[in-house]
C-alpha atoms as a PDB file:
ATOM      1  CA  UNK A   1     -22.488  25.024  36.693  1.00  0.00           C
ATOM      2  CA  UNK A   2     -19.458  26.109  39.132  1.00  0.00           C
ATOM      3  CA  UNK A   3     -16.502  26.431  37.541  1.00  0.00           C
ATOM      4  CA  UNK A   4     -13.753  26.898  40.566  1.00  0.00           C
ATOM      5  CA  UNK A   5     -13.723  25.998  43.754  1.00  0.00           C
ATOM      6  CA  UNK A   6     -14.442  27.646  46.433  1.00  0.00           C
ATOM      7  CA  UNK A   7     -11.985  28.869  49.161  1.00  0.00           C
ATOM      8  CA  UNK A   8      -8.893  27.971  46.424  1.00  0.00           C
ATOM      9  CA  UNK A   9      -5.589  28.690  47.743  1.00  0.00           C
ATOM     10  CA  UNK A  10      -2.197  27.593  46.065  1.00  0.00           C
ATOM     11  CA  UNK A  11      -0.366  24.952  48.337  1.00  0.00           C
ATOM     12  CA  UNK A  12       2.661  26.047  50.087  1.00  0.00           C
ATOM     13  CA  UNK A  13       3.994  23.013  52.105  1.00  0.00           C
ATOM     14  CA  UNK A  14       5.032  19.015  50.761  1.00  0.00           C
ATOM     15  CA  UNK A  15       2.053  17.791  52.745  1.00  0.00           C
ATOM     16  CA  UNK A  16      -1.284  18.435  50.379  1.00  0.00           C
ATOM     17  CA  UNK A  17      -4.831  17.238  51.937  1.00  0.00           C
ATOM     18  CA  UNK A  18      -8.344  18.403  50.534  1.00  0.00           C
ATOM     19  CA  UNK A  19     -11.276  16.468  52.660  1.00  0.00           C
ATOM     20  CA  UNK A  20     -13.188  18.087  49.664  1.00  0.00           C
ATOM     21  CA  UNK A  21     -12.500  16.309  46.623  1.00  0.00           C
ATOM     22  CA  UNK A  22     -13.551  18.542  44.312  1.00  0.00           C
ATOM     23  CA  UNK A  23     -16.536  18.969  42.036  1.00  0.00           C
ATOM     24  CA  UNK A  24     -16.501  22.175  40.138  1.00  0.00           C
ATOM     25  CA  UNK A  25     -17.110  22.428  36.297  1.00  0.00           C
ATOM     26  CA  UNK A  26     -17.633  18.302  35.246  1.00  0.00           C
ATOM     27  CA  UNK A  27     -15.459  17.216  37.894  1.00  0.00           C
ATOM     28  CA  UNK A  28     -16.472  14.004  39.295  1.00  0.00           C
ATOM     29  CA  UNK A  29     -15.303  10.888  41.560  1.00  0.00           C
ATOM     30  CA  UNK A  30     -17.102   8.309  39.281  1.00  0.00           C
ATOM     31  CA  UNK A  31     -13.814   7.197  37.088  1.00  0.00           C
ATOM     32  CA  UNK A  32     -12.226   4.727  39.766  1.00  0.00           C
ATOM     33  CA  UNK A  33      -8.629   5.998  40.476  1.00  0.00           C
ATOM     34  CA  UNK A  34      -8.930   9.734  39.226  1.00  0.00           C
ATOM     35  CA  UNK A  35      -7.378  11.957  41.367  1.00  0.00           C
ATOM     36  CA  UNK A  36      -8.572  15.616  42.824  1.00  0.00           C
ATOM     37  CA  UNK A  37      -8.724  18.075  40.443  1.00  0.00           C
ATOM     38  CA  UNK A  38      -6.889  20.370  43.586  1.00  0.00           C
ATOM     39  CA  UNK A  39      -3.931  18.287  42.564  1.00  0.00           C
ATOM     40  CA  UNK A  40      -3.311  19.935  38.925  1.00  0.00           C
ATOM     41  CA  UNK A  41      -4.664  23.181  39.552  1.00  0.00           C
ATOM     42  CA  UNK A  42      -2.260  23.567  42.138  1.00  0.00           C
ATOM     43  CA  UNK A  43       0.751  22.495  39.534  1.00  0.00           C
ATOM     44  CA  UNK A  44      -0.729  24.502  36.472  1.00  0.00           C
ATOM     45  CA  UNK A  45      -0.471  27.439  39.132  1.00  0.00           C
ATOM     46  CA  UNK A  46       2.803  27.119  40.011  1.00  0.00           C
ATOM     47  CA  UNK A  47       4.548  25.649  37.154  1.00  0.00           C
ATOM     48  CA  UNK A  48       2.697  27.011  34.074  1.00  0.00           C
ATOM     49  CA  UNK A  49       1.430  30.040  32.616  1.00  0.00           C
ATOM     50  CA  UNK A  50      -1.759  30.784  30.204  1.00  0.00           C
ATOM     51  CA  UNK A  51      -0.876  29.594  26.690  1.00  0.00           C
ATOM     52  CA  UNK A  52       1.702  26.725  27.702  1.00  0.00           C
ATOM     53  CA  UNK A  53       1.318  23.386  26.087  1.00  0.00           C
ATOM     54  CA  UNK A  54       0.390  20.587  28.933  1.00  0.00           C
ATOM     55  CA  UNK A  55       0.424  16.503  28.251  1.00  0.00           C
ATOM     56  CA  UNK A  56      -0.922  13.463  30.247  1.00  0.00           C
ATOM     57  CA  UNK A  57       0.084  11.243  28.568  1.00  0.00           C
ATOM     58  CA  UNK A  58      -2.291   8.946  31.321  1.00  0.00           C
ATOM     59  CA  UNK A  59      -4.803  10.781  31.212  1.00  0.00           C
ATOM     60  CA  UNK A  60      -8.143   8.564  32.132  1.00  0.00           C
ATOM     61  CA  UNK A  61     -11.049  10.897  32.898  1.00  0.00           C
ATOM     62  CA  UNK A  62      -9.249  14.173  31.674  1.00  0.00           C
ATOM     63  CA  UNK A  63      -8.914  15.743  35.103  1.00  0.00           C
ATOM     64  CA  UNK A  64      -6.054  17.437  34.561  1.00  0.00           C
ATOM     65  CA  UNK A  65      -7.518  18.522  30.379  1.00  0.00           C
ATOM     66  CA  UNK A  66     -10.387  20.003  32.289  1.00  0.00           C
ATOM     67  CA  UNK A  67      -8.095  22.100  34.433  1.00  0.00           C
ATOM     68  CA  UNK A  68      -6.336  23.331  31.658  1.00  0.00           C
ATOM     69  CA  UNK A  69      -9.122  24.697  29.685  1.00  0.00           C
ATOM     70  CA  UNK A  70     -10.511  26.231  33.136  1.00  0.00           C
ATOM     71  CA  UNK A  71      -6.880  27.908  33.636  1.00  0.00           C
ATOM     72  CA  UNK A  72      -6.123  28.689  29.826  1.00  0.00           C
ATOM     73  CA  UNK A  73      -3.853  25.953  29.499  1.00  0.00           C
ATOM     74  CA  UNK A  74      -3.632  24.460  26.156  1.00  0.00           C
ATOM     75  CA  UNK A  75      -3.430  20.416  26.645  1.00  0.00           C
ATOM     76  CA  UNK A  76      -2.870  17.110  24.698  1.00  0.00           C
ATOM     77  CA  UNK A  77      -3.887  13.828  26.973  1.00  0.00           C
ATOM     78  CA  UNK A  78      -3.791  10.483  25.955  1.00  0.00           C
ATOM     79  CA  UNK A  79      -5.053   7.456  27.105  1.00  0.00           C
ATOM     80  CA  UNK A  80      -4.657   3.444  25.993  1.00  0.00           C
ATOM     81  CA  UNK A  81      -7.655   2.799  26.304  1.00  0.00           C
ATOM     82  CA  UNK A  82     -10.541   4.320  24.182  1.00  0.00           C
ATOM     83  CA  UNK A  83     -13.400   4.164  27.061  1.00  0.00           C
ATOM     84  CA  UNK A  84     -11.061   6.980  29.115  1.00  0.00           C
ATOM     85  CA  UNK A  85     -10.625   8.685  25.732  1.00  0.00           C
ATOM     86  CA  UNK A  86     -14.612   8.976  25.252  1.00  0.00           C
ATOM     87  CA  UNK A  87     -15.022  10.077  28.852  1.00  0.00           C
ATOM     88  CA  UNK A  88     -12.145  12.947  28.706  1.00  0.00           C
ATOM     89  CA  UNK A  89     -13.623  14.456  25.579  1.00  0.00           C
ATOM     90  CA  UNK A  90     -17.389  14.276  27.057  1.00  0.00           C
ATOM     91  CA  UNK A  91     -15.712  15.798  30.227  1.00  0.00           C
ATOM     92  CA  UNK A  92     -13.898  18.567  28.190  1.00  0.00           C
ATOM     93  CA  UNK A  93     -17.806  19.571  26.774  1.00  0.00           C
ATOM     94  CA  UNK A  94     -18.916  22.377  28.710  1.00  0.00           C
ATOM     95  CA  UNK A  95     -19.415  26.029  27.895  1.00  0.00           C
ATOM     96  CA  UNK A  96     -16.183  28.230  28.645  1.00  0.00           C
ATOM     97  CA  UNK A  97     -14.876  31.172  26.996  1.00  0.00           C
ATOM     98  CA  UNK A  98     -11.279  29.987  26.610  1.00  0.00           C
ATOM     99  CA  UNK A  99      -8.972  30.617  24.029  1.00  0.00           C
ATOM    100  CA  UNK A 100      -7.214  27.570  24.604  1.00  0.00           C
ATOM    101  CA  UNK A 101      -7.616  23.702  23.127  1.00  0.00           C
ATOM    102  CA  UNK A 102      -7.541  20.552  24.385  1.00  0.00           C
ATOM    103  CA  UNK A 103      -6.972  17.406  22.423  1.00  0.00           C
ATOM    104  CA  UNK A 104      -7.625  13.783  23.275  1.00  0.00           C
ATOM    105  CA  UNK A 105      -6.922  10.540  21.407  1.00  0.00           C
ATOM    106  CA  UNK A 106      -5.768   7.280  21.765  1.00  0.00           C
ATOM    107  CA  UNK A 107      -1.817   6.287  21.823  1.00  0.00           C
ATOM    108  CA  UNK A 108       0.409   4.558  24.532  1.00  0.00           C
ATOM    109  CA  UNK A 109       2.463   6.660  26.888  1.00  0.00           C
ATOM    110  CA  UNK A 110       5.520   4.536  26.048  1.00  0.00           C
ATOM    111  CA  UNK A 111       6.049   5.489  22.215  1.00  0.00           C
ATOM    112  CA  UNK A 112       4.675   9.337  21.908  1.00  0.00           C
ATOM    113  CA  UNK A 113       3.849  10.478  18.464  1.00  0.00           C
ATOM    114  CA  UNK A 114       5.434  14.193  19.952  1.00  0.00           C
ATOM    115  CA  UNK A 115       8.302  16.352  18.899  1.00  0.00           C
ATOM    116  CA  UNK A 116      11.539  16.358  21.400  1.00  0.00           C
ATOM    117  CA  UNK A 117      11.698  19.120  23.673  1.00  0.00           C
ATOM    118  CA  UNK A 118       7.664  20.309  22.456  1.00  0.00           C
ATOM    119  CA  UNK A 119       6.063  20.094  25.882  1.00  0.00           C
ATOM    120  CA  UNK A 120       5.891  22.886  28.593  1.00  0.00           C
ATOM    121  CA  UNK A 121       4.533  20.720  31.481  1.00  0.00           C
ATOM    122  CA  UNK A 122       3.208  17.083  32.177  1.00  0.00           C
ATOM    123  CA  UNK A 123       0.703  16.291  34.557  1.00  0.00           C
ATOM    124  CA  UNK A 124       0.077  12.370  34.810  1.00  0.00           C
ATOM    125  CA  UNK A 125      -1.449   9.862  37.349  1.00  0.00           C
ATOM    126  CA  UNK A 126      -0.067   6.572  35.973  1.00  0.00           C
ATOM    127  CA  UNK A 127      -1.545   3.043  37.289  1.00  0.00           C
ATOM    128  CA  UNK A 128       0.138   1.497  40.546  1.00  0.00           C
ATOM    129  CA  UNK A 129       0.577  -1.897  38.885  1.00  0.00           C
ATOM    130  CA  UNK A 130      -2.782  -3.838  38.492  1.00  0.00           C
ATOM    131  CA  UNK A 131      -4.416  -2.507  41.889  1.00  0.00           C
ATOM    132  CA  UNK A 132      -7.039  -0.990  39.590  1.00  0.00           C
ATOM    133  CA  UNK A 133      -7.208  -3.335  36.337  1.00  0.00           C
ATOM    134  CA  UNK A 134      -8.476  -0.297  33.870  1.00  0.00           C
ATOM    135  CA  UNK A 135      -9.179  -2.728  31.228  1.00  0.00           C
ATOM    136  CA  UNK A 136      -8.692  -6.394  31.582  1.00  0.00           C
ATOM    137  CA  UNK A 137      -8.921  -6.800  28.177  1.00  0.00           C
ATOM    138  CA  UNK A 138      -6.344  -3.873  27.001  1.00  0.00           C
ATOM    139  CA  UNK A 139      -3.003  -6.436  26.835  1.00  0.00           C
ATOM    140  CA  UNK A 140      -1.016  -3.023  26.403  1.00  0.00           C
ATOM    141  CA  UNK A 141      -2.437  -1.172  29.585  1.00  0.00           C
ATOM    142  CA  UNK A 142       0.491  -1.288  32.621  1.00  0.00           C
ATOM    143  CA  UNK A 143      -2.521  -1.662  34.663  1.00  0.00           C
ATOM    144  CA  UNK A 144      -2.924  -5.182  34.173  1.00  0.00           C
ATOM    145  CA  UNK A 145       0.790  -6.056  34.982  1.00  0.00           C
ATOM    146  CA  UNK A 146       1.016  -7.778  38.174  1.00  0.00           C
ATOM    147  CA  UNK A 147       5.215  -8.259  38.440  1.00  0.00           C
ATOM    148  CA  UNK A 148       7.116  -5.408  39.959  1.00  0.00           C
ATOM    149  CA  UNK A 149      10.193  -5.719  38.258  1.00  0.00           C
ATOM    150  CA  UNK A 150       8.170  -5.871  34.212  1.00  0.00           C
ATOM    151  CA  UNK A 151       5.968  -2.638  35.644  1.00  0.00           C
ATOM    152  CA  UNK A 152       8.835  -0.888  36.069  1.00  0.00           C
ATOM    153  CA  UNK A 153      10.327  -1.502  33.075  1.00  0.00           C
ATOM    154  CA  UNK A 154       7.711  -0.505  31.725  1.00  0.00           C
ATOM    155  CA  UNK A 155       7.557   2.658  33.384  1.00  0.00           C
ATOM    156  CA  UNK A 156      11.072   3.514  32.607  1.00  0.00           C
ATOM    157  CA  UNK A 157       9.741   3.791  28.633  1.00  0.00           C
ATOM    158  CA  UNK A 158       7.442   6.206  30.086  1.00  0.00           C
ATOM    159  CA  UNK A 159       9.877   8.178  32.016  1.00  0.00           C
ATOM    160  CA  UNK A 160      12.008   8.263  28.931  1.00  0.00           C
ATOM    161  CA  UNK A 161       9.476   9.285  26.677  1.00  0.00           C
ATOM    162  CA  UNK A 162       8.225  12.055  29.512  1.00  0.00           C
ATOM    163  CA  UNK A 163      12.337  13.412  29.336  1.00  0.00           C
ATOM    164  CA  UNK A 164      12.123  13.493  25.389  1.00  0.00           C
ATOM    165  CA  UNK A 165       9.242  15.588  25.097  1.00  0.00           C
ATOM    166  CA  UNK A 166       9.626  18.341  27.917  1.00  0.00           C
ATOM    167  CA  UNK A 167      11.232  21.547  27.388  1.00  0.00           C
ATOM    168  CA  UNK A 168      14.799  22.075  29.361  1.00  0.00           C
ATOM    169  CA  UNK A 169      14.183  23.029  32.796  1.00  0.00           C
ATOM    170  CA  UNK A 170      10.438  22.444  32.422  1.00  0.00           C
ATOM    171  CA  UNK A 171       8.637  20.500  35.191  1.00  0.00           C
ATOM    172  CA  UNK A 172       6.796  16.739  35.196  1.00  0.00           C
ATOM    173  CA  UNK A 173       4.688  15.624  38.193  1.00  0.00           C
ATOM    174  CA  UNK A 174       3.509  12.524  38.403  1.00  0.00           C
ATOM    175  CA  UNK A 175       1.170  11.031  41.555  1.00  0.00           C
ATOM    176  CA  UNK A 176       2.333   7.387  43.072  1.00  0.00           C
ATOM    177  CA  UNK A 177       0.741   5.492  45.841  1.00  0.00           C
ATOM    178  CA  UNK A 178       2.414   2.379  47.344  1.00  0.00           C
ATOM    179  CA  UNK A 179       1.005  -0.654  48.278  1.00  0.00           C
ATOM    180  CA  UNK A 180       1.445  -4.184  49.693  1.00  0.00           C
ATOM    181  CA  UNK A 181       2.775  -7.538  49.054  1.00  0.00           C
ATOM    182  CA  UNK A 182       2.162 -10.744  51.061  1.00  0.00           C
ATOM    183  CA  UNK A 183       1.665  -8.450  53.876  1.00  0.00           C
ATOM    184  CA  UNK A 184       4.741  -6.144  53.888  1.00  0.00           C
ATOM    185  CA  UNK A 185       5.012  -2.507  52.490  1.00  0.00           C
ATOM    186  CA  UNK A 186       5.825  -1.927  48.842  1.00  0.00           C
ATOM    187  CA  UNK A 187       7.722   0.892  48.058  1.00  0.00           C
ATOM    188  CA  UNK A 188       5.975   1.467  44.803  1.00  0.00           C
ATOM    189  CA  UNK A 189       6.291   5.266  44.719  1.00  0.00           C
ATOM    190  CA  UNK A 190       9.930   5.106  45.290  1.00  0.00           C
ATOM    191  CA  UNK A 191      10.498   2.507  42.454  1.00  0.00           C
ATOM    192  CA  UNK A 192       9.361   5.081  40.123  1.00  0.00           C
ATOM    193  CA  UNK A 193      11.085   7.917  41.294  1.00  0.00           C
ATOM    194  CA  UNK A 194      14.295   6.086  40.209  1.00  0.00           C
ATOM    195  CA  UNK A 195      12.810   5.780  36.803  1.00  0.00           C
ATOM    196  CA  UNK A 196      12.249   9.291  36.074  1.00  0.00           C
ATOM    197  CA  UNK A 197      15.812   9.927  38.091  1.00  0.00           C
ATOM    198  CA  UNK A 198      17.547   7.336  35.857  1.00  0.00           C
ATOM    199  CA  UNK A 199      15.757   9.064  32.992  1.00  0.00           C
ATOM    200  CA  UNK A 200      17.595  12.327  33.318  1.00  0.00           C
ATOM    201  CA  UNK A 201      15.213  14.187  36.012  1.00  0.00           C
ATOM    202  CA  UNK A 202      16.273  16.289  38.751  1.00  0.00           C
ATOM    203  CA  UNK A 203      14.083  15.943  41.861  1.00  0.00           C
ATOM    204  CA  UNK A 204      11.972  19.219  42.396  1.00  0.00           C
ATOM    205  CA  UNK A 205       9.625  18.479  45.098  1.00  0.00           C
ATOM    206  CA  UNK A 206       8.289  15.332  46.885  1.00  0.00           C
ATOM    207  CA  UNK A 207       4.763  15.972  48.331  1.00  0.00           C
ATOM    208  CA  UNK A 208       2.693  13.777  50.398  1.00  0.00           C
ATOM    209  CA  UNK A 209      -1.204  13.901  49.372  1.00  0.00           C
ATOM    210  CA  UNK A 210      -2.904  12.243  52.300  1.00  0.00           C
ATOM    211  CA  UNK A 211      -5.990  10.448  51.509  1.00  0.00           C
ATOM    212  CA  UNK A 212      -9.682  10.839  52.044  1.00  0.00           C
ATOM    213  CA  UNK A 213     -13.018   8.930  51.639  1.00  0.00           C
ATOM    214  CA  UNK A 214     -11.480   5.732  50.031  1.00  0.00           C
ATOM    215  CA  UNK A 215     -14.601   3.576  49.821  1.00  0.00           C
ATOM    216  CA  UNK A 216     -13.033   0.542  50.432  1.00  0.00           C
ATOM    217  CA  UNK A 217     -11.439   1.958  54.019  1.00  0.00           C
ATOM    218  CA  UNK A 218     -14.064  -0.062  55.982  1.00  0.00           C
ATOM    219  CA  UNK A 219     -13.424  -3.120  55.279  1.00  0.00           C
ATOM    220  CA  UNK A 220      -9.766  -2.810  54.999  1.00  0.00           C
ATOM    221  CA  UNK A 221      -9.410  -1.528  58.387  1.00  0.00           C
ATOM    222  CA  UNK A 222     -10.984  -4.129  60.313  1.00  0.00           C
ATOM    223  CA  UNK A 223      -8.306  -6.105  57.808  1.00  0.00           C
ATOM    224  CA  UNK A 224      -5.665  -4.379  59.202  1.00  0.00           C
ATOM    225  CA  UNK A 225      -6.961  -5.075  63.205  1.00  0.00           C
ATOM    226  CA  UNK A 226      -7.160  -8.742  62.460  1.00  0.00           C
ATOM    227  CA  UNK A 227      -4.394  -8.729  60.692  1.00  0.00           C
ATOM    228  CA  UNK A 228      -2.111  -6.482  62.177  1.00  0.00           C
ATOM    229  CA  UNK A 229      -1.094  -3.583  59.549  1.00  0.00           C
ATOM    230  CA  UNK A 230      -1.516   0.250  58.744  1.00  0.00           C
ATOM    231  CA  UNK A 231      -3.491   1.317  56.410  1.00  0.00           C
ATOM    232  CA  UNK A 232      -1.818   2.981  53.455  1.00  0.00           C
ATOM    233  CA  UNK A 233      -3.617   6.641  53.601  1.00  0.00           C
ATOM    234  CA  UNK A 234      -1.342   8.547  51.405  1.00  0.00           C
ATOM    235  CA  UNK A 235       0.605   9.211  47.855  1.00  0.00           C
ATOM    236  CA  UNK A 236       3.513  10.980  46.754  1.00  0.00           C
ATOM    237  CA  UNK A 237       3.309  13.379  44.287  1.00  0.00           C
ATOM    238  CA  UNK A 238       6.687  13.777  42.558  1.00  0.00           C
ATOM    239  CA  UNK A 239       8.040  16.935  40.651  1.00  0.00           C
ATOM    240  CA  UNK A 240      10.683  16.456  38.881  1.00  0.00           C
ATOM    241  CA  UNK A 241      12.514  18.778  36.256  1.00  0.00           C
ATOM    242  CA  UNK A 242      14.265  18.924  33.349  1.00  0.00           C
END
């Protein structure tokens, strides 16, 4: 098994793009939404050091928990639904000399069972409303909220909960794609950004990951020349700080 990638380099610009998704150590694109593991190495780099506590408190298919216990990171992620939960700790099972831990369970980003001030850095890829429904089922998952104005509510617990947690002057990045409604653009991302600024955060850094290999970019682009729109082909990665 691999267990970096190849040709790494730390990113140095607010425009991030890897045509190679990434599939080092258990790495895989098989959990719809995940993002590239290139996305939280690059932040554990920059923003953390071996030994430091990390939390995702979103954490689906423990992307960034596998990162941290390539980089020496010691990590909590949680996830509201117990399926992600399974699939993060089976991730998290490889051999590794690593004298860090990683913990996983089940608990909702919006009421953390964590100690004020505890964390050294958070790492998190919340939903963007119910594009992708994680579990239908799940009345508490944000994914299955359809409203803009309830989501963000809702993410406003999470931004709170995300300022209660960190260290002072400690750093939280969180990835946010936009999308559309009744055909015009949906500033999703920006939305919330103002949570996490309402919340206390200073703005860091606002990066642009461009997008590749969506599966569904076929059909949505003859969509968009009947139609007449742009395809959304990016997300913004926000860093904010305490």
């Amino acid at each position: 098994m691999r267990l970096e990638p190849g040709d790494f380099e730390v990113q140095y610009n607010t425009v991030w793009s890897f045509p190679d998704r990434g599939d080092w150590a258990t790495h895989k694109g098989d959990y719809r939404g995940n993002f590239s593991p290139y996305i939280p190495r690059n932040i554990l780099l920059r923003y953390s050091k071996e030994g430091d506590l990390v939390f995702d408190q979103m954490c689906g298919s423990g992307v960034t928990l596998v990162e941290c216990k390539l980089l020496h990171r010691n990590a909590i992620g949680f996830d509201i639904n117990e399926e992600a939960v399974d699939l993060a700790r089976k991730r998290l099972n490889f051999d590794f000399k690593t004298g860090s831990k990683q913990n996983v369970r089940v608990e909702d980003a919006r009421k953390l069972p964590l100690k004020d001030n505890s964390i050294d850095l958070i790492i998190t890829h919340p939903p963007y409303l119910d594009i992708i429904r994680y579990n239908p089922k799940n009345k508490k998952d944000v994914s299955n909220i359809h409203n803009v104005d309830k989501f963000i509510v809702e993410m406003r617990k999470i931004a709170d909960e995300s300022y209660r947690v960190l260290k002072p002057k400690k750093y939280c990045a969180i990835l946010v794609g936009d999308t559309r409604r009744n055909g015009m653009y949906l500033s999703l991302a920006y939305k919330v950004m103002q949570t996490f600024l309402e919340a206390g955060f200073k703005l860091k850094e606002d990066v642009i990951k461009k997008q590749w290999h969506c599966t569904s970019t076929p059909y949505w682009r003859k969509q968009s020349e009947k139609y007449n729109f742009l395809l959304i082909m990016h997300e913004h990665l926000f860093i904010f700080r305490k």
